[in-house]
C-alpha atoms as a PDB file:
ATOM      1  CA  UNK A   1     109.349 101.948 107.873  1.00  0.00           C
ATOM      2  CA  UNK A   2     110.286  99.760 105.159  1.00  0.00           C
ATOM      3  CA  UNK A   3     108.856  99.454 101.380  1.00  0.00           C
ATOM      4  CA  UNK A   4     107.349  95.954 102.191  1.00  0.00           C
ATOM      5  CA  UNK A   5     104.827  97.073 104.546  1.00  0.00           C
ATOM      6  CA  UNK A   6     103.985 100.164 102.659  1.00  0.00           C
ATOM      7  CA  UNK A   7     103.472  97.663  99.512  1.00  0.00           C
ATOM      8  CA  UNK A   8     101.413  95.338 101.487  1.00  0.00           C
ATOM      9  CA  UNK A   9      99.042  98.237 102.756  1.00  0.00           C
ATOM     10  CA  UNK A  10      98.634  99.078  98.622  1.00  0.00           C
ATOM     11  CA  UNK A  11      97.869  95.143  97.971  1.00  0.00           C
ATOM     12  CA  UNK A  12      95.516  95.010 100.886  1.00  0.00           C
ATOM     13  CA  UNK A  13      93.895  98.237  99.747  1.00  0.00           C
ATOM     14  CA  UNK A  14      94.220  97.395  96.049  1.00  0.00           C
ATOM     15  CA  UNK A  15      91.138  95.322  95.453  1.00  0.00           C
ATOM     16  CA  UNK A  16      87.816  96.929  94.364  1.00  0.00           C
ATOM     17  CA  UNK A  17      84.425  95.712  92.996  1.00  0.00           C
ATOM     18  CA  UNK A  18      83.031  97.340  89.731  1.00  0.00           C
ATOM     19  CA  UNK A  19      79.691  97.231  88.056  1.00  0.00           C
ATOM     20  CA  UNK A  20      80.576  95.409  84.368  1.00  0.00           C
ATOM     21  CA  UNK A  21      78.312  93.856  82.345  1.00  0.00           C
ATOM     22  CA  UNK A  22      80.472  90.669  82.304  1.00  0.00           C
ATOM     23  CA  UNK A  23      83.059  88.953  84.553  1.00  0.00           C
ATOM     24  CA  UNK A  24      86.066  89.931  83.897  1.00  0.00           C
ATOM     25  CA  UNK A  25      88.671  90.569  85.954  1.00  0.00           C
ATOM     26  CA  UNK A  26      91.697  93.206  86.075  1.00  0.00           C
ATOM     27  CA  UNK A  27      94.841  93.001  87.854  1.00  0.00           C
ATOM     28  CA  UNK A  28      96.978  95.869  89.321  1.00  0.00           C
ATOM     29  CA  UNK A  29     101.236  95.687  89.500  1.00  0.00           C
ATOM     30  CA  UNK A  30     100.919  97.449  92.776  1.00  0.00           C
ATOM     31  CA  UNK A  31     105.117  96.943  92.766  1.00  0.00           C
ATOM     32  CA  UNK A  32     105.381  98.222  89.752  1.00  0.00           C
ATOM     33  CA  UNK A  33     103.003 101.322  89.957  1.00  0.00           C
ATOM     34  CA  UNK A  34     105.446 102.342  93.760  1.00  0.00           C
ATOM     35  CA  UNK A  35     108.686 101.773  91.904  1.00  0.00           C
ATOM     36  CA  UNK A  36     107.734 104.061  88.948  1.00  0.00           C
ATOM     37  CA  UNK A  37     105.595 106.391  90.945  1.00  0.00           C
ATOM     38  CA  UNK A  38     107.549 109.693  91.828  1.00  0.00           C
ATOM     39  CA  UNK A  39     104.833 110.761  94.463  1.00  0.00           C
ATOM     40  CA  UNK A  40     105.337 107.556  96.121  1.00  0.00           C
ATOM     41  CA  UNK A  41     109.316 107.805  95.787  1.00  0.00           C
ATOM     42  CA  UNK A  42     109.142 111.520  97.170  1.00  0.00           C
ATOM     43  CA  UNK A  43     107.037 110.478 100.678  1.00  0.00           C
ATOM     44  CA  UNK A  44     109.257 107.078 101.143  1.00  0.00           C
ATOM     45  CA  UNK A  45     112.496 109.095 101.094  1.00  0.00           C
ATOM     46  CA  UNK A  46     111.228 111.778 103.250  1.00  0.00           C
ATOM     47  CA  UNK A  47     109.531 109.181 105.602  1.00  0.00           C
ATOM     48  CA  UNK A  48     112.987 107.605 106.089  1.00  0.00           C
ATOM     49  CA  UNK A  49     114.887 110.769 106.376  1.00  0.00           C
ATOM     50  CA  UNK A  50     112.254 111.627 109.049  1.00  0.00           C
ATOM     51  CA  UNK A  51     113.239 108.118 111.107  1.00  0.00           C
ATOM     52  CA  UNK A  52     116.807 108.616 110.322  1.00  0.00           C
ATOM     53  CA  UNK A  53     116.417 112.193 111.762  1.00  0.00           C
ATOM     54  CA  UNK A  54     114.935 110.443 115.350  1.00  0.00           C
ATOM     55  CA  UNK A  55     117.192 107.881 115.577  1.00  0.00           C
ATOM     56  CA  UNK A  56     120.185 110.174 115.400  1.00  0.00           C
ATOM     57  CA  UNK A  57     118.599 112.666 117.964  1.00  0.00           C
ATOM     58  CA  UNK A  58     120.089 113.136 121.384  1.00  0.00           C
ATOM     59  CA  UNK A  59     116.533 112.871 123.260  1.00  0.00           C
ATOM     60  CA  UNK A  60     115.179 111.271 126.152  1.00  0.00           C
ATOM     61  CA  UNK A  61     113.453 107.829 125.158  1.00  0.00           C
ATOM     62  CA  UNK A  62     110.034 109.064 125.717  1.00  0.00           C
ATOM     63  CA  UNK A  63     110.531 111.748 123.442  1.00  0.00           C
ATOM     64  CA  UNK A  64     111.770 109.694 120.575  1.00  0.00           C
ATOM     65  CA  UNK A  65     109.095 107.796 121.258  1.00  0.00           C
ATOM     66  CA  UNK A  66     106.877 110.082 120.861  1.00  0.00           C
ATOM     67  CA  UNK A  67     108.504 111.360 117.517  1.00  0.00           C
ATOM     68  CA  UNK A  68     108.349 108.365 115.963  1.00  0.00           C
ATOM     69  CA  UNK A  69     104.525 107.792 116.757  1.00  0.00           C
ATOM     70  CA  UNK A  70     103.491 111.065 115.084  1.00  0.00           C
ATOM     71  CA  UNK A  71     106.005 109.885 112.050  1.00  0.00           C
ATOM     72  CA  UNK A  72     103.550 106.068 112.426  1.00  0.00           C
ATOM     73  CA  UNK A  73     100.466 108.622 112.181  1.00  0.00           C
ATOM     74  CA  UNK A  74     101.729 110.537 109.401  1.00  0.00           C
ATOM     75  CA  UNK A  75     103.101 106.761 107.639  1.00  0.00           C
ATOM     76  CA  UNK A  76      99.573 105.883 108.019  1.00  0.00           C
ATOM     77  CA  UNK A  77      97.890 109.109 106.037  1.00  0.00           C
ATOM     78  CA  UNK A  78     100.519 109.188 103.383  1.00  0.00           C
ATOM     79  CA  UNK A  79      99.239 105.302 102.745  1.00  0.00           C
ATOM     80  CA  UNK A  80      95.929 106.076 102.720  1.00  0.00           C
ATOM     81  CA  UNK A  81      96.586 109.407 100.277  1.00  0.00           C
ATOM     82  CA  UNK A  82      98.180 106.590  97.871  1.00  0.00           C
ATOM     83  CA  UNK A  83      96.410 104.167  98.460  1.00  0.00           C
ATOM     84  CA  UNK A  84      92.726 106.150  97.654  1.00  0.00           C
ATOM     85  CA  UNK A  85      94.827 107.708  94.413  1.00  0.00           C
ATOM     86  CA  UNK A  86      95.548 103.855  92.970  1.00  0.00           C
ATOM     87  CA  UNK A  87      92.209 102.935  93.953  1.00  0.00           C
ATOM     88  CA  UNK A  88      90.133 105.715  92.491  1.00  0.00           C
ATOM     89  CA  UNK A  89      92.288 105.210  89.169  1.00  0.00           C
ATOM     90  CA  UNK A  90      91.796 101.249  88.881  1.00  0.00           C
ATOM     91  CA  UNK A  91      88.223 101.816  89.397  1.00  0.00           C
ATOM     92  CA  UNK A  92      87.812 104.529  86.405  1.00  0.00           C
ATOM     93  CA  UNK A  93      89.710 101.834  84.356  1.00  0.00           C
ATOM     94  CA  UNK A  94      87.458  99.202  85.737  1.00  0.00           C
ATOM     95  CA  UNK A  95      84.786 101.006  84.891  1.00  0.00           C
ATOM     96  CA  UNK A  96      86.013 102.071  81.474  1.00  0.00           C
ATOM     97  CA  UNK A  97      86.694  98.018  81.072  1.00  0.00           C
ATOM     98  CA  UNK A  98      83.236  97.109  82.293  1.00  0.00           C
ATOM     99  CA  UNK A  99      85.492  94.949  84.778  1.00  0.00           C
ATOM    100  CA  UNK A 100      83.972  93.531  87.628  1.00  0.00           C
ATOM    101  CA  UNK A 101      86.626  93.114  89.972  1.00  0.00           C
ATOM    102  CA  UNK A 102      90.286  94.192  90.107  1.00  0.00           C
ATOM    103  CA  UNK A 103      92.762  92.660  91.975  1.00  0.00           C
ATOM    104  CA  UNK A 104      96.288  93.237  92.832  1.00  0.00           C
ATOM    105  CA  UNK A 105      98.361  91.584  91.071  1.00  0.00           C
ATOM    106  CA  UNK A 106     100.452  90.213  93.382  1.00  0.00           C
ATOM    107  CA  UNK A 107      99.865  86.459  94.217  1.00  0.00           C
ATOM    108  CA  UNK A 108      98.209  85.945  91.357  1.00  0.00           C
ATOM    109  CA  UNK A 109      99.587  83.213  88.603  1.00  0.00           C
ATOM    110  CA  UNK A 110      97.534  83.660  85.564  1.00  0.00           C
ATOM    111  CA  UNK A 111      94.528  85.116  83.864  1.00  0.00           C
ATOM    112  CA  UNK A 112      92.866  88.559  84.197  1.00  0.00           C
ATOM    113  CA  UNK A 113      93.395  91.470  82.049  1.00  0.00           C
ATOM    114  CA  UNK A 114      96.422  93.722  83.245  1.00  0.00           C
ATOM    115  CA  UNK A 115      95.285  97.587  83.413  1.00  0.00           C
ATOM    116  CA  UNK A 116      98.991  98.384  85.188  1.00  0.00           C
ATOM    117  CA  UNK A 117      99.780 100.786  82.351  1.00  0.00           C
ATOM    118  CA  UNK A 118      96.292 102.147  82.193  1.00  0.00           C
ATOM    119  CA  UNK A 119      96.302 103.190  86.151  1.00  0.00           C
ATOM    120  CA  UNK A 120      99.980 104.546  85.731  1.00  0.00           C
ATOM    121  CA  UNK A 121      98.489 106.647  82.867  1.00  0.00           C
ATOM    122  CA  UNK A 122      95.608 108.032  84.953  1.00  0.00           C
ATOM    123  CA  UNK A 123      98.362 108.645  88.065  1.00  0.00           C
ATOM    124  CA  UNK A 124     100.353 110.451  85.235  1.00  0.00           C
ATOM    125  CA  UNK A 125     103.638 107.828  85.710  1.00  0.00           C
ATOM    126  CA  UNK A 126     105.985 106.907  83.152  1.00  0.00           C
ATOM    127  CA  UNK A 127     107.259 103.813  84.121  1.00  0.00           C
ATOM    128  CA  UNK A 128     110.905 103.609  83.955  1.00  0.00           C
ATOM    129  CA  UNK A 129     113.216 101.492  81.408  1.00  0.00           C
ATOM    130  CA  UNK A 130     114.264  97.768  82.910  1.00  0.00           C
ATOM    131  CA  UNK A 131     118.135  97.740  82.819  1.00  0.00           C
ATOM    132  CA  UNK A 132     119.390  94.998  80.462  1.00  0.00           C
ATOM    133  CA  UNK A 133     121.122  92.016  82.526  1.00  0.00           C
ATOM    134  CA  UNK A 134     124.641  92.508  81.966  1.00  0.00           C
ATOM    135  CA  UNK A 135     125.197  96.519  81.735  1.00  0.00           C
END
């Protein structure tokens, strides 16, 4: 499992219509919101222990395989537990905002108003200090 696909799940899941009075648009740091989310942090680390754990096993092929399909299945209802949480939040905000759509932020070059800290708020994450280049 790696952090790119879970990331592109979030981005795919991130965007959301809202019913504003006026066309603006918001944009959500998906990237940002995973690196500074505990939750998130807690199910990746287990997820991989999980694979780690079924690689390492002395099992027949078929049962491997079938270990790591349950771990796919249980990959694929941790993403949508996330995924529902970040979407639920951006679309309070939204609504808050009287924003009409919300995006991900991701691929995006300009424009929109950023509500990144305002979903972390509502997910209860403090997002974590940038290290200075150099230390």
């Amino acid at each position: 499992m790696k952090k790119q696909r879970l990331i592109l799940l979030f981005c795919a899941a991130g965007a959301l219509a809202g019913c504003g009075a006026h066309s603006s648009i918001g944009l959500v740091d998906v990237q940002r919101i995973v690196a500074n989310w505990p939750e998130y942090q807690g199910y990746q680390n287990q997820l991989y222990a999980e694979e780690r754990s079924i690689q390492s096993r002395r099992e027949s092929a078929r049962r491997k395989q079938q270990a790591t399909l349950d771990l796919q299945r249980k990959y694929t209802k941790v993403t949508d537990q996330l995924s529902s949480q970040i979407r639920d939040a951006a679309g309070k905000i939204a609504s808050q905002r009287q924003l009409k759509l919300v995006l991900t932020r991701e691929g995006i070059g300009y424009g929109g108003v950023d509500i990144t800290a305002d979903v972390e708020k509502a997910l209860n994450i403090t997002e974590k200090a940038t290290p200075t280049p150099g230390t």
